[in-house]
N, C-alpha and C. Protein backbone atom coordinates (compact mmCIF):
# COMPACT_ATOMS: atom_id res chain seq x y z
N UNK A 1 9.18 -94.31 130.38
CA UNK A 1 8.83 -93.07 129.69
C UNK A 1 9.99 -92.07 129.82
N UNK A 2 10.39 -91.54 128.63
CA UNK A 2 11.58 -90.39 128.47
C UNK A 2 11.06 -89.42 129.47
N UNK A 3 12.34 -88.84 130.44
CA UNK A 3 12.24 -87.61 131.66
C UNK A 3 12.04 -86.49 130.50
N UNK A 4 10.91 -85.66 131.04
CA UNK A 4 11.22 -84.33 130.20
C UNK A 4 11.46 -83.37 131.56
N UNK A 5 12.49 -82.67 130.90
CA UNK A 5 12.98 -81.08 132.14
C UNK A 5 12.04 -80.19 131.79
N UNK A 6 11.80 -79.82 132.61
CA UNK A 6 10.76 -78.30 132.68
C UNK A 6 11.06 -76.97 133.24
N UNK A 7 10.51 -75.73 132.80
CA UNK A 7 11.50 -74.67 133.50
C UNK A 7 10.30 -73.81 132.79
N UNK A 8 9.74 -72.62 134.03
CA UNK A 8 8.76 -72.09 133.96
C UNK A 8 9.77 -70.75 133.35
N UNK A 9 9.19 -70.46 131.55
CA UNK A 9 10.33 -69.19 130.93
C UNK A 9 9.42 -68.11 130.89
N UNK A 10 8.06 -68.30 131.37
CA UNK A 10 7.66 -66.51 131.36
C UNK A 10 6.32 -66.51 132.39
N UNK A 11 5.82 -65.38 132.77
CA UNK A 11 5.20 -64.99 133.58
C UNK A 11 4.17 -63.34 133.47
N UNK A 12 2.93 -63.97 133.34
CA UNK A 12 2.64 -62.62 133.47
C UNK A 12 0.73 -62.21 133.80
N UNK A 13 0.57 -61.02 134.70
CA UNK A 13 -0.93 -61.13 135.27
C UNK A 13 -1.90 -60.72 133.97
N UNK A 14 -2.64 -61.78 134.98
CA UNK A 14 -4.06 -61.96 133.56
C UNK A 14 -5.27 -61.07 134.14
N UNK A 15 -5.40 -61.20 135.69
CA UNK A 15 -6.79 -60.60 136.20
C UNK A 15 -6.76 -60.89 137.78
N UNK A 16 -8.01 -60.32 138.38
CA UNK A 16 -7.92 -60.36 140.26
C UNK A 16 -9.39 -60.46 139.97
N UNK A 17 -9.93 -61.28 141.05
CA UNK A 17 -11.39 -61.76 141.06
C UNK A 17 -11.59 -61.80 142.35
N UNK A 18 -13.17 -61.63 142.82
CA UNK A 18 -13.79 -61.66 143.73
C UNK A 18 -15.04 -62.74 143.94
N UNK A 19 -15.01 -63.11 142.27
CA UNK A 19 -16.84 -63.79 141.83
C UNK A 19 -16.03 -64.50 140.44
N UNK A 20 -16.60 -65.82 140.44
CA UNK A 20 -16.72 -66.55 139.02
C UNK A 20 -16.65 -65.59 137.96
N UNK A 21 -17.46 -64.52 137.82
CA UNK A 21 -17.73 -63.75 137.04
C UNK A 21 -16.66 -63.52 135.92
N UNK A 22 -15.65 -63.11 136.79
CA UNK A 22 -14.13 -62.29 136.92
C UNK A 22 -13.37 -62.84 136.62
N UNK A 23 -13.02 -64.38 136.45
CA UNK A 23 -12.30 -64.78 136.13
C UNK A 23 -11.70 -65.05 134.47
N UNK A 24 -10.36 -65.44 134.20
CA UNK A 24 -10.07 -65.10 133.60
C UNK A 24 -10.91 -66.06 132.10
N UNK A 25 -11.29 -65.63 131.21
CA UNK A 25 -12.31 -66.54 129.85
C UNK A 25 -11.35 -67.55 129.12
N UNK A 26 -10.05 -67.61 129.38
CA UNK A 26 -9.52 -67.97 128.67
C UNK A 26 -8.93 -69.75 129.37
N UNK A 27 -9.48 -70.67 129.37
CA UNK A 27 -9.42 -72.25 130.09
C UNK A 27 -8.30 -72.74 130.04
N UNK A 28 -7.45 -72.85 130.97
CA UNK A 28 -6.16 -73.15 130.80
C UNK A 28 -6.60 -73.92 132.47
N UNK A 29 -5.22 -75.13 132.81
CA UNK A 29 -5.08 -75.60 133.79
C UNK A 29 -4.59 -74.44 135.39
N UNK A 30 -5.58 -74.84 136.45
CA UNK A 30 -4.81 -74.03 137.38
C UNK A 30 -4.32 -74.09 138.90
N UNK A 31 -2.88 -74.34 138.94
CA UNK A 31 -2.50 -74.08 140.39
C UNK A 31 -2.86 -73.19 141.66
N UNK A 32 -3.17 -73.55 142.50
CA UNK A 32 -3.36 -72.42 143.26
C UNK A 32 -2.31 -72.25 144.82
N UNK A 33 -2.18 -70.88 144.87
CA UNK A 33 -0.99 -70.88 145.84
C UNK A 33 -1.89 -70.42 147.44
N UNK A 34 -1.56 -71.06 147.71
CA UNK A 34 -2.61 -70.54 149.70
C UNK A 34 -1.39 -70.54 151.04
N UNK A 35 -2.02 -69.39 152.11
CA UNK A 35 -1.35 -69.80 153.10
C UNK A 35 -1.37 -68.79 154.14
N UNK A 36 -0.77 -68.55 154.79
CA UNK A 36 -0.68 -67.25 156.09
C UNK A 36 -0.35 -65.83 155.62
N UNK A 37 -0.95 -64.62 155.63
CA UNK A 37 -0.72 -63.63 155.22
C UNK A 37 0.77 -63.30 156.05
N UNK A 38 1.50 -62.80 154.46
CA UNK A 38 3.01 -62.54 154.83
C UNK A 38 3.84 -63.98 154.78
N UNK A 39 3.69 -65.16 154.56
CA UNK A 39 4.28 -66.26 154.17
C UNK A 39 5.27 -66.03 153.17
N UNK A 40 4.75 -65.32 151.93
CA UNK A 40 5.48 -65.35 151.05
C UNK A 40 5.37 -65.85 149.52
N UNK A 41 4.10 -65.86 149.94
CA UNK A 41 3.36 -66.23 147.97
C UNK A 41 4.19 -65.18 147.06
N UNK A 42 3.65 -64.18 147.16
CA UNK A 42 4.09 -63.39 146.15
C UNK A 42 5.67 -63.77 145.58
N UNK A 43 6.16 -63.68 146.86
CA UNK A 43 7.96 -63.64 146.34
C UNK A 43 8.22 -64.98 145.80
N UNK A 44 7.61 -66.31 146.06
CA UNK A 44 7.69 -67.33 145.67
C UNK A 44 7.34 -67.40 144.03
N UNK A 45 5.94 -66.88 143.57
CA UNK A 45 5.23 -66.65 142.26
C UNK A 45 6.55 -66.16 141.64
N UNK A 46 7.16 -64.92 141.94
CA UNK A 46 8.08 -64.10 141.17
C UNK A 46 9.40 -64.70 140.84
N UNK A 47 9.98 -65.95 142.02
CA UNK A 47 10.55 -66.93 142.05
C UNK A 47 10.51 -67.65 140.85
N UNK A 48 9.54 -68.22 141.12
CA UNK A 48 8.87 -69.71 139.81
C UNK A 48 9.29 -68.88 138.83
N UNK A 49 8.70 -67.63 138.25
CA UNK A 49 8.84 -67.08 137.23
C UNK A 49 10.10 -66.19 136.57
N UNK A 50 11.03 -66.07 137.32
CA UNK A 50 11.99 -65.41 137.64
C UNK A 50 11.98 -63.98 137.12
N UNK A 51 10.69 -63.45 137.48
CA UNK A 51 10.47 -62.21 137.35
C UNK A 51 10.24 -61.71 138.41
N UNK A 52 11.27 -60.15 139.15
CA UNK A 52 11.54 -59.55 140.57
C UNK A 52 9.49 -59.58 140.60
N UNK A 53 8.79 -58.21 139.65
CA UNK A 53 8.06 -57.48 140.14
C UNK A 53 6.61 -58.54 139.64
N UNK A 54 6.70 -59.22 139.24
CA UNK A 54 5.60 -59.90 138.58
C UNK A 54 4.65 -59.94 139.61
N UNK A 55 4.87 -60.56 140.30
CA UNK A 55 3.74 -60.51 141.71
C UNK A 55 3.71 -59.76 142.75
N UNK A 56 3.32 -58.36 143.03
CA UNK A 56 3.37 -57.11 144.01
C UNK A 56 3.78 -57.71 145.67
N UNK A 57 5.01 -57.85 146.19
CA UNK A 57 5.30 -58.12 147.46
C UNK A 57 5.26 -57.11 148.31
N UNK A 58 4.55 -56.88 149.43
CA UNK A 58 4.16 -56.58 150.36
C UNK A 58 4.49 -56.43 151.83
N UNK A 59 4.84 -55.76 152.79
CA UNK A 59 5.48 -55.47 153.94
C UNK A 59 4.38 -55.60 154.96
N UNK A 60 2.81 -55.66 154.49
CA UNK A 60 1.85 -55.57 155.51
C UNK A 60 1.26 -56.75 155.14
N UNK A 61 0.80 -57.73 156.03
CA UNK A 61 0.00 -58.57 156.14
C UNK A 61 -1.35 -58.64 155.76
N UNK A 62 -2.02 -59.70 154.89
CA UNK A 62 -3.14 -59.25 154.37
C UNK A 62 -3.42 -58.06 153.19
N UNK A 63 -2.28 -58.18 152.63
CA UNK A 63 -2.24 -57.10 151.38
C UNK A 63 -3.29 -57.49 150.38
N UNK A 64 -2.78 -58.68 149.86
CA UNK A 64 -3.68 -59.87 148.73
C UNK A 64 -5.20 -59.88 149.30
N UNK A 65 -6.13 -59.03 148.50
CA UNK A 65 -7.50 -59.10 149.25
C UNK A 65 -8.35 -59.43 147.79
N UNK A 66 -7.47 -59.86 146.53
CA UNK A 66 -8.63 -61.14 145.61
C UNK A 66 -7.63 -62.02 145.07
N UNK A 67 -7.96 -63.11 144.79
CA UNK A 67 -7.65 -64.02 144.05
C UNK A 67 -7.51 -63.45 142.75
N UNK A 68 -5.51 -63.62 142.35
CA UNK A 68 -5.31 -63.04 141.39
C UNK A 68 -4.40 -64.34 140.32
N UNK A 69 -4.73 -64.24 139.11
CA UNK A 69 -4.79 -64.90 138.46
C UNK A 69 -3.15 -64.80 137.43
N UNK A 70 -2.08 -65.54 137.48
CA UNK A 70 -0.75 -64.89 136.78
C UNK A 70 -0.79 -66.10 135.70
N UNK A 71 -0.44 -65.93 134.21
CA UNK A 71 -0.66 -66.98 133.15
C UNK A 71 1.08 -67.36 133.50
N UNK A 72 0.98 -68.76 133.34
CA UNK A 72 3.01 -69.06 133.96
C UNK A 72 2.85 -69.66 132.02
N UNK A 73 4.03 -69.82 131.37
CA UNK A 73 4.56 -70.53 130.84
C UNK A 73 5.52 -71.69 130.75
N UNK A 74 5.14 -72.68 130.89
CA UNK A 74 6.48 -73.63 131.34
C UNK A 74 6.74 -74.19 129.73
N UNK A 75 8.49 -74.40 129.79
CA UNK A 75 9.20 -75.68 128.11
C UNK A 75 9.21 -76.52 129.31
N UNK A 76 9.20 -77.35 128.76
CA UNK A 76 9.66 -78.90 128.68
C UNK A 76 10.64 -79.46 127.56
N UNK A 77 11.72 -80.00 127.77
CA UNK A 77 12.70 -80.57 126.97
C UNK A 77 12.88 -81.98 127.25
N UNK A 78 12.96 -82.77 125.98
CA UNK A 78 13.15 -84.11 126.19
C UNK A 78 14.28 -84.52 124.83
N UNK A 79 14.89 -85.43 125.16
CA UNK A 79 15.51 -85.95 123.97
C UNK A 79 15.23 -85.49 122.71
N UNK A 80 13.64 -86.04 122.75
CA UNK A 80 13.17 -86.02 121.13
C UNK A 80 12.22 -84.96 120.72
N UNK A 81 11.77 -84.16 121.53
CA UNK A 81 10.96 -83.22 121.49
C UNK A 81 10.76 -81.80 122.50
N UNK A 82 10.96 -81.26 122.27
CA UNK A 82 10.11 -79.84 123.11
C UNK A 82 8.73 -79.40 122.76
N UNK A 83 8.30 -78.81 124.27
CA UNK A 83 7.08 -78.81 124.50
C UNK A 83 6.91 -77.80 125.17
N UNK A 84 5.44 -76.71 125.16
CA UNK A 84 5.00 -76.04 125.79
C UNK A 84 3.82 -76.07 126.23
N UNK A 85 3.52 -75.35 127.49
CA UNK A 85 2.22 -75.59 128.36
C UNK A 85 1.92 -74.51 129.08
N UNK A 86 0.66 -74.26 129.18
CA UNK A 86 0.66 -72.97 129.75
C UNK A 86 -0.41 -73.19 131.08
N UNK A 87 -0.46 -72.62 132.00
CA UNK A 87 -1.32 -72.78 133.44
C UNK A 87 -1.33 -71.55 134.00
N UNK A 88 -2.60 -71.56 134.75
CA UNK A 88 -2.49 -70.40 135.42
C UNK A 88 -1.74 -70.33 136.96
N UNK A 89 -1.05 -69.56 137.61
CA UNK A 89 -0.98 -69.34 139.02
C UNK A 89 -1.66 -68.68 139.73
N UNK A 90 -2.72 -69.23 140.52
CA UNK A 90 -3.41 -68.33 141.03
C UNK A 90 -2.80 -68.43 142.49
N UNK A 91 -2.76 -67.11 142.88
CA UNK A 91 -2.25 -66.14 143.99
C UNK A 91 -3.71 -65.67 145.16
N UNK A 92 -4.14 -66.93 145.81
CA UNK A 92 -5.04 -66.45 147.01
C UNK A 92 -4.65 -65.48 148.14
N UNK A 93 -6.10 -65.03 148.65
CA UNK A 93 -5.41 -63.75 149.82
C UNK A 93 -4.99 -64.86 151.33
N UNK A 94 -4.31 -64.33 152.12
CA UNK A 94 -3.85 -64.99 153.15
C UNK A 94 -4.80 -65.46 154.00
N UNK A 95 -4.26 -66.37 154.85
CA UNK A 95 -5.32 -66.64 155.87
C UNK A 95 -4.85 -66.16 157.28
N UNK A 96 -5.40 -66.35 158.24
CA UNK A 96 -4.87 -65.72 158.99
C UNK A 96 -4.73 -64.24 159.74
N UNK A 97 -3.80 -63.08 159.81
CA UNK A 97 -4.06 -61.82 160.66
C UNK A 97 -3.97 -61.40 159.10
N UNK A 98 -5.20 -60.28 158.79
CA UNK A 98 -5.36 -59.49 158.12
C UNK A 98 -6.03 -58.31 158.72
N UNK A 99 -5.46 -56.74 158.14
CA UNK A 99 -6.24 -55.87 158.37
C UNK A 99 -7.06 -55.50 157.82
N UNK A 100 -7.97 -56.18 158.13
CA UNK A 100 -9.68 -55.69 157.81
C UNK A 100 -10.90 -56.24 158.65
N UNK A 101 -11.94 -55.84 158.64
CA UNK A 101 -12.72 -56.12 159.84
C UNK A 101 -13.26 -57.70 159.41
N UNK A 102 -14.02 -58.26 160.58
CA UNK A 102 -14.48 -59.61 160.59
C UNK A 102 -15.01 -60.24 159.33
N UNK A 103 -16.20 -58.99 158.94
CA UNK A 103 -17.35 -59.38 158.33
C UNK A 103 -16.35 -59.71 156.80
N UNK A 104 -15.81 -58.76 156.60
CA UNK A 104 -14.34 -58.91 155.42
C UNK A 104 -14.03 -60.21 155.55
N UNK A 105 -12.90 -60.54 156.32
CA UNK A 105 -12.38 -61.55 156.42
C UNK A 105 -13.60 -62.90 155.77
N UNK A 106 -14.86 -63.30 156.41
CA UNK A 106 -15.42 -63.98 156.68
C UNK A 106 -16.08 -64.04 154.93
N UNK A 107 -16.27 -62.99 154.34
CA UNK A 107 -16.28 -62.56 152.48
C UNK A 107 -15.49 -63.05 152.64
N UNK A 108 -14.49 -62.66 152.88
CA UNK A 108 -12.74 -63.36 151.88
C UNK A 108 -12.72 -65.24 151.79
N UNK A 109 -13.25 -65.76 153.15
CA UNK A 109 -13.27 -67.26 153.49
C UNK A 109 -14.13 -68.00 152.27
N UNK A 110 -15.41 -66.75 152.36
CA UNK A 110 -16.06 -67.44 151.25
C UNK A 110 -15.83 -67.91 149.70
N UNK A 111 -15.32 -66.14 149.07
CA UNK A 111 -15.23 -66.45 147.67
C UNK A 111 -13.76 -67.37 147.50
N UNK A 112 -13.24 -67.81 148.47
CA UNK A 112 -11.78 -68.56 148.44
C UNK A 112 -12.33 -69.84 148.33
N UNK A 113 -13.28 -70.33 149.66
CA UNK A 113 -14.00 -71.57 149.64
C UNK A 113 -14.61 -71.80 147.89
N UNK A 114 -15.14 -70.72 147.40
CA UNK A 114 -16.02 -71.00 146.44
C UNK A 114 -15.09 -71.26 145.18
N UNK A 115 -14.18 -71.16 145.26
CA UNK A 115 -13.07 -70.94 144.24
C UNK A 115 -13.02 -72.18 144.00
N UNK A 116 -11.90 -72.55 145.29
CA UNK A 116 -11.51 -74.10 145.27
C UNK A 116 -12.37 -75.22 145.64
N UNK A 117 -14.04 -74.93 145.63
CA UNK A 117 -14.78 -76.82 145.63
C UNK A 117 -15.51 -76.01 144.38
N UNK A 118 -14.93 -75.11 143.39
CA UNK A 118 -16.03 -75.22 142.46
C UNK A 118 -15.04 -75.27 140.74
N UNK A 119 -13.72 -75.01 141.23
CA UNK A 119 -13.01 -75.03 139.78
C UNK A 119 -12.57 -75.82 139.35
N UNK A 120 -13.18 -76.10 137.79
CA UNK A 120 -12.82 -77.80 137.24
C UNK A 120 -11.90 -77.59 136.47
N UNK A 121 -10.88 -76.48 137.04
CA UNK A 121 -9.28 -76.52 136.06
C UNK A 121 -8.44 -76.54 137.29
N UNK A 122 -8.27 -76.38 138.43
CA UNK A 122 -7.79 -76.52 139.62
C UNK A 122 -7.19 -78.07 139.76
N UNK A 123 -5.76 -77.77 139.64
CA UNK A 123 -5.31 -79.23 139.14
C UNK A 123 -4.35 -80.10 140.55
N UNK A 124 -3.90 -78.61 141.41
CA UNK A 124 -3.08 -78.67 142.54
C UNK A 124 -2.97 -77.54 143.62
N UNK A 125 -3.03 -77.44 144.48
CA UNK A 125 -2.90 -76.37 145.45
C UNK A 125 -1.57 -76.84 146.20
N UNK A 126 -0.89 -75.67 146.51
CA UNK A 126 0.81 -75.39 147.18
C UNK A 126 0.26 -74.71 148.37
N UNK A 127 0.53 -74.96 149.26
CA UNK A 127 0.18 -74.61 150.59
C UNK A 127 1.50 -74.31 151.29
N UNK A 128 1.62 -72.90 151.83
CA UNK A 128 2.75 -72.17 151.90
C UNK A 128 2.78 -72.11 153.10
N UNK A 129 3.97 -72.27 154.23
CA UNK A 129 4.21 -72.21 155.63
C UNK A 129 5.49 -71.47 155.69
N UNK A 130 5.85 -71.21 156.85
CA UNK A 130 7.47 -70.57 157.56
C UNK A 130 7.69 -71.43 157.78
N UNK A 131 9.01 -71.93 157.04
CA UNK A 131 9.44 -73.22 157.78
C UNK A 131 10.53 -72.98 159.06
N UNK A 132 10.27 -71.63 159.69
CA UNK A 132 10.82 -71.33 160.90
C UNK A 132 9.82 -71.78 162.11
N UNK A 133 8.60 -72.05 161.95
CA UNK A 133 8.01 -72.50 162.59
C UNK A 133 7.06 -73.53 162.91
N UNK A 134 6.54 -74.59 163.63
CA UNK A 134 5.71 -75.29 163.85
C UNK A 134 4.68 -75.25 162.99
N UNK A 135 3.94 -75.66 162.49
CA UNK A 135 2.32 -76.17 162.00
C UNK A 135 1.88 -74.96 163.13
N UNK A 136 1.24 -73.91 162.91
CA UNK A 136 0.16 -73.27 163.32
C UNK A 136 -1.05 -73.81 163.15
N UNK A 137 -2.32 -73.49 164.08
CA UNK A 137 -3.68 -74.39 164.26
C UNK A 137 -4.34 -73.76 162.35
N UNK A 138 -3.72 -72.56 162.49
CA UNK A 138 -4.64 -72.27 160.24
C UNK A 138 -3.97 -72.58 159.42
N UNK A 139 -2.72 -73.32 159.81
CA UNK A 139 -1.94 -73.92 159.16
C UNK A 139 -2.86 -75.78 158.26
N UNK A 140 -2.88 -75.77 160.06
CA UNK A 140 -3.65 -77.56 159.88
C UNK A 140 -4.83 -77.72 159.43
N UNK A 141 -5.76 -76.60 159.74
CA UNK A 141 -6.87 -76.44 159.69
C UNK A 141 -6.84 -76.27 157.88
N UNK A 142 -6.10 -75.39 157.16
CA UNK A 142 -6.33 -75.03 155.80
C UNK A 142 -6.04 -76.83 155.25
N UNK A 143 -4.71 -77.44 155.84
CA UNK A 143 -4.39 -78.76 154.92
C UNK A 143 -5.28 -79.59 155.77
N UNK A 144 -5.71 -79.91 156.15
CA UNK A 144 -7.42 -80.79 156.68
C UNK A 144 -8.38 -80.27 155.91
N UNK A 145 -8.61 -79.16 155.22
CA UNK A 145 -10.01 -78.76 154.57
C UNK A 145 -9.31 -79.04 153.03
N UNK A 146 -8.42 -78.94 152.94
CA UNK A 146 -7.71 -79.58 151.78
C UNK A 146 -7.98 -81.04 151.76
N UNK A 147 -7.32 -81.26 152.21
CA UNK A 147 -7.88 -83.34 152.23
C UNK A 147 -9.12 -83.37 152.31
N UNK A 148 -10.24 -82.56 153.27
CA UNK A 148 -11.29 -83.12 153.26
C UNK A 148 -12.29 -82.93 151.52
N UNK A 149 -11.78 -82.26 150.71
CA UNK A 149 -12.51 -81.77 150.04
C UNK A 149 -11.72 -82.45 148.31
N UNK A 150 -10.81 -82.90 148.93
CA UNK A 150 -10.20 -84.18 148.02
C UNK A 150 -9.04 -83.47 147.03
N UNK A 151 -8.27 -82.50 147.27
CA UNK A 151 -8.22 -81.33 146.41
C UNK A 151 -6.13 -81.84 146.88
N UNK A 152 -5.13 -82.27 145.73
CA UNK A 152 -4.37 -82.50 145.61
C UNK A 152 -3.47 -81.46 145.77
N UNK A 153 -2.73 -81.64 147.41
CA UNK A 153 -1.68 -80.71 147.34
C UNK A 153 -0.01 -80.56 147.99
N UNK A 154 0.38 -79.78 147.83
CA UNK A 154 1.75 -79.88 148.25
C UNK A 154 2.29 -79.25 149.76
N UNK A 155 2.79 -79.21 150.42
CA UNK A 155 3.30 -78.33 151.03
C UNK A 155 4.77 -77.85 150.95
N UNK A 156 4.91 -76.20 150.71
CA UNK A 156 6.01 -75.73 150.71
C UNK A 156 6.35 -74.97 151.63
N UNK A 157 7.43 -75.11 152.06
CA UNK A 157 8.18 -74.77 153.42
C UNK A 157 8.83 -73.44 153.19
N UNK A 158 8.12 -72.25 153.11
CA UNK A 158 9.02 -71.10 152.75
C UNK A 158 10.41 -70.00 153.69
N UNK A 159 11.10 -69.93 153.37
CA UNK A 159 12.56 -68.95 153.69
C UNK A 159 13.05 -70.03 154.40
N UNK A 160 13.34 -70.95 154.09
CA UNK A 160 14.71 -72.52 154.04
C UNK A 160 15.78 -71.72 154.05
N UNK A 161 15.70 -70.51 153.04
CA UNK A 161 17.10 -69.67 153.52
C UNK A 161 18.28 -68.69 154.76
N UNK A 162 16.64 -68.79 155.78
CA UNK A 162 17.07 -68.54 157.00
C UNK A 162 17.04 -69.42 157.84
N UNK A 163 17.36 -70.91 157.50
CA UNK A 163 17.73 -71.95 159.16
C UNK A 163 18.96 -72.36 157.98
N UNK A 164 19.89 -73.21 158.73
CA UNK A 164 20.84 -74.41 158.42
C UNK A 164 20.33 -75.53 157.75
N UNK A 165 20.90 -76.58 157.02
CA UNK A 165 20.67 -77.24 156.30
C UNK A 165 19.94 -78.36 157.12
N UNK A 166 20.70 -78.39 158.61
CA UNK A 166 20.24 -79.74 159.21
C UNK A 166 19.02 -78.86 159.71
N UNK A 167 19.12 -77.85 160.54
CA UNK A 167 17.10 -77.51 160.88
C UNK A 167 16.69 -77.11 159.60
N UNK A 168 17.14 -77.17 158.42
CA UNK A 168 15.53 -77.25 157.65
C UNK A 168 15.09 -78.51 157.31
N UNK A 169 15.75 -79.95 157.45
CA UNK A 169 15.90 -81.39 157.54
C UNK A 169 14.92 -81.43 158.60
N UNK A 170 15.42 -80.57 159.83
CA UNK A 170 14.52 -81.09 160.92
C UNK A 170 13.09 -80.36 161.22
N UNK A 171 12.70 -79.74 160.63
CA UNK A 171 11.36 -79.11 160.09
C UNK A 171 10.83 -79.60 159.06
N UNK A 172 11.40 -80.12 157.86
CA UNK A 172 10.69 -80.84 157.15
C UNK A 172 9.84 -82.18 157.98
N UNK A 173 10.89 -82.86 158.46
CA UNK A 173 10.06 -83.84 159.24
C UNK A 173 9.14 -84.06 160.43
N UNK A 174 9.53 -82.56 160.91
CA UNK A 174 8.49 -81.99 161.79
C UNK A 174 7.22 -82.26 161.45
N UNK A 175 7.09 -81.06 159.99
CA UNK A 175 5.64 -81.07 159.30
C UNK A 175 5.30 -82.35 158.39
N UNK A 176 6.03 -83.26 158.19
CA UNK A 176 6.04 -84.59 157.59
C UNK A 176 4.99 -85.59 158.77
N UNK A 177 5.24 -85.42 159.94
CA UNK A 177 5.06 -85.62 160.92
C UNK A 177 3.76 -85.52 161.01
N UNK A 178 3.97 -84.39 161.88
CA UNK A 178 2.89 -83.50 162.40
C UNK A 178 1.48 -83.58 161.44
N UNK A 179 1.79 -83.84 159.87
CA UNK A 179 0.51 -83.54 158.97
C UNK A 179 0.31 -84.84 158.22
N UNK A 180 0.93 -85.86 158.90
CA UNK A 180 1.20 -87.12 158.08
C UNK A 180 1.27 -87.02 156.71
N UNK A 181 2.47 -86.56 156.20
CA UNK A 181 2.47 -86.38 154.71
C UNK A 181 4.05 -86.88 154.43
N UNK A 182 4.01 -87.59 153.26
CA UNK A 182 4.91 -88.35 152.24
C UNK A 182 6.04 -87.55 152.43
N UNK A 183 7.39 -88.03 152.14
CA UNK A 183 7.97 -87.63 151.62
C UNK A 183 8.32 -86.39 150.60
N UNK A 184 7.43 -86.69 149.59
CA UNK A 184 7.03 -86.11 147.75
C UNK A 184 6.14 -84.96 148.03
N UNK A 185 5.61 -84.93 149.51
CA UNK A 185 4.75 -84.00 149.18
C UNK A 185 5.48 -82.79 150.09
N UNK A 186 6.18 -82.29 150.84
CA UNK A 186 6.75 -81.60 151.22
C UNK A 186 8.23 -80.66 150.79
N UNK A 187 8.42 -79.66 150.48
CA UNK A 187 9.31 -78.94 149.61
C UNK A 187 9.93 -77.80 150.07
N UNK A 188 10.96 -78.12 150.99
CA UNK A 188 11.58 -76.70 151.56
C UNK A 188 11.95 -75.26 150.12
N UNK A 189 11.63 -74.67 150.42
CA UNK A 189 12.12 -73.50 149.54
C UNK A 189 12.06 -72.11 149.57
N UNK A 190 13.15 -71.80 148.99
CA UNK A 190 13.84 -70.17 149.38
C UNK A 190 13.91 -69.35 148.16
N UNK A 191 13.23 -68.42 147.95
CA UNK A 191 13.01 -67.23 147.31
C UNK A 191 13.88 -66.60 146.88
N UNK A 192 14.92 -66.76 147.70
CA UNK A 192 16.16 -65.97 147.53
C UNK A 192 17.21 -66.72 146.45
N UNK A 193 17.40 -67.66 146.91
CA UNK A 193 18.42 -68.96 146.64
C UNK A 193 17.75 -69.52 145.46
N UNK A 194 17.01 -69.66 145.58
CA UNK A 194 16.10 -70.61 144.32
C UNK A 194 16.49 -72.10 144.19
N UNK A 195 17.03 -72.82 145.33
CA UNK A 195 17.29 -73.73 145.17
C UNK A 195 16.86 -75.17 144.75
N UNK A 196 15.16 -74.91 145.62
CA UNK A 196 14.55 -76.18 145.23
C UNK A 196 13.47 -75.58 143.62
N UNK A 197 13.57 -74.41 143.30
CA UNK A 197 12.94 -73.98 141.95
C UNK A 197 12.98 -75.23 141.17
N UNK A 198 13.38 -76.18 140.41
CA UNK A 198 13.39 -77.12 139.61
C UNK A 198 12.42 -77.72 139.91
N UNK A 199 13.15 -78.69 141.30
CA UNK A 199 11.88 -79.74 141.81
C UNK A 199 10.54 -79.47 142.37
N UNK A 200 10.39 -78.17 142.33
CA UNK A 200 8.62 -77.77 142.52
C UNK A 200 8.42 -77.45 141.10
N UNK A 201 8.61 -76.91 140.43
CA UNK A 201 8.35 -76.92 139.30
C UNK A 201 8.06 -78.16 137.96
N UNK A 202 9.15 -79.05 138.50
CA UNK A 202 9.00 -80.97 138.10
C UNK A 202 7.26 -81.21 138.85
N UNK A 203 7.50 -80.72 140.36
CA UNK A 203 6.32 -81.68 140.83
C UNK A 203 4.84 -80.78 140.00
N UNK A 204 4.76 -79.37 139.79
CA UNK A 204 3.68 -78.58 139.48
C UNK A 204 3.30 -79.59 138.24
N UNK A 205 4.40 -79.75 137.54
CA UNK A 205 3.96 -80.24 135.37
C UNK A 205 3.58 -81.62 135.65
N UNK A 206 3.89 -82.13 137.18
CA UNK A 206 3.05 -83.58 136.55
C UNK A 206 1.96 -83.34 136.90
N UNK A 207 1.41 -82.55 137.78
CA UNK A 207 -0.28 -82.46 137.78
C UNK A 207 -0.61 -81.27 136.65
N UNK A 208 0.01 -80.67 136.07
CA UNK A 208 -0.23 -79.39 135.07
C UNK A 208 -0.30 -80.24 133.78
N UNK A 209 0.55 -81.13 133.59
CA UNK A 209 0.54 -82.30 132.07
C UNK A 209 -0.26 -83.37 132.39
């Protein structure tokens, strides 16, 4: 089968939800981005899209308090044809230290839970870490409730731009390790640099096509 290149050319927010209700009417395929408040979703989203402000980045932890919904556009180019596709990015709130009280947090677990075992456009989830550090226990805990619930996903290793080439080699295989996961499914990447931008974007369109 002919390679088609892909390259996400626009970006832009559709809606923020709390309830089914809210979400956006319009059925398109959808990614979802999860991970530790302050990881770095946002700057990553704005990344993919190569738009600075598209996704509101944040200095306080636990900023993201709904599931917000960004429409991505990706081309695809092939020899004989070009192609367009459109998906949503959805932008979950963090897990982890947030400022807000228990009973909050424990809402937030829910309508997140309810999101992802109930959406039948939910095609892939990106599961976002520091790749300055070890697998944290809500680290393992989020990709175990991921597997357990059968729900196809990636892990991306975020700010690759602050270690060396060989420790971000040796953190990949850390969490390769540590989470028994493939090769294919692990993706160092830097916000800044944009280096691995292509090949997460290759891996998003084969579950998005």
């Amino acid at each position: 089968m002919e390679a088609i290149q892909w390259d996400i050319i626009s970006g832009r927010y559709i809606a923020s939800a709390v309830k089914a209700t809210q979400y956006p009417t319009e059925l398109l395929p959808e990614v979802a981005f999860i991970g530790r408040s302050n990881v770095g979703k946002s700057s990553l989203l704005n990344s993919l899209a190569r738009q600075k402000g598209l996704a509101r980045v944040s200095s306080t932890p636990g900023k993201t308090q709904t599931i917000n919904f960004y429409e991505f556009t990706a081309k695809g180019v092939s020899e004989a044809e070009t192609y367009r596709e459109k998906f949503y990015a959805v932008d979950l709130p963090g897990y982890g230290f947030a400022k807000t009280a228990q009973d909050n947090r424990e809402q937030w677990s829910a309508f997140i839970a309810k999101y992802m075992e109930n959406s039948e456009y939910l095609r892939l989830v990106c599961q976002l870490v520091d790749i300055r550090h070890a697998p944290m226990d809500s680290d393992i805990q989020c990709h175990q409730w991921l597997s357990s619930i059968g729900c196809p996903h990636l892990m991306i290793l975020t700010k690759a731009d602050k270690l060396s080439k060989s420790a971000v080699l040796t953190q990949d295989a850390l969490f390769r390790q540590e989470l028994n996961l493939g090769p294919t499914q692990v993706i160092p990447y830097s916000s800044t640099t944009h280096i691995t931008r292509k090949d997460l974007i290759t891996k998003i369109m084969e579950y998005v096509k």
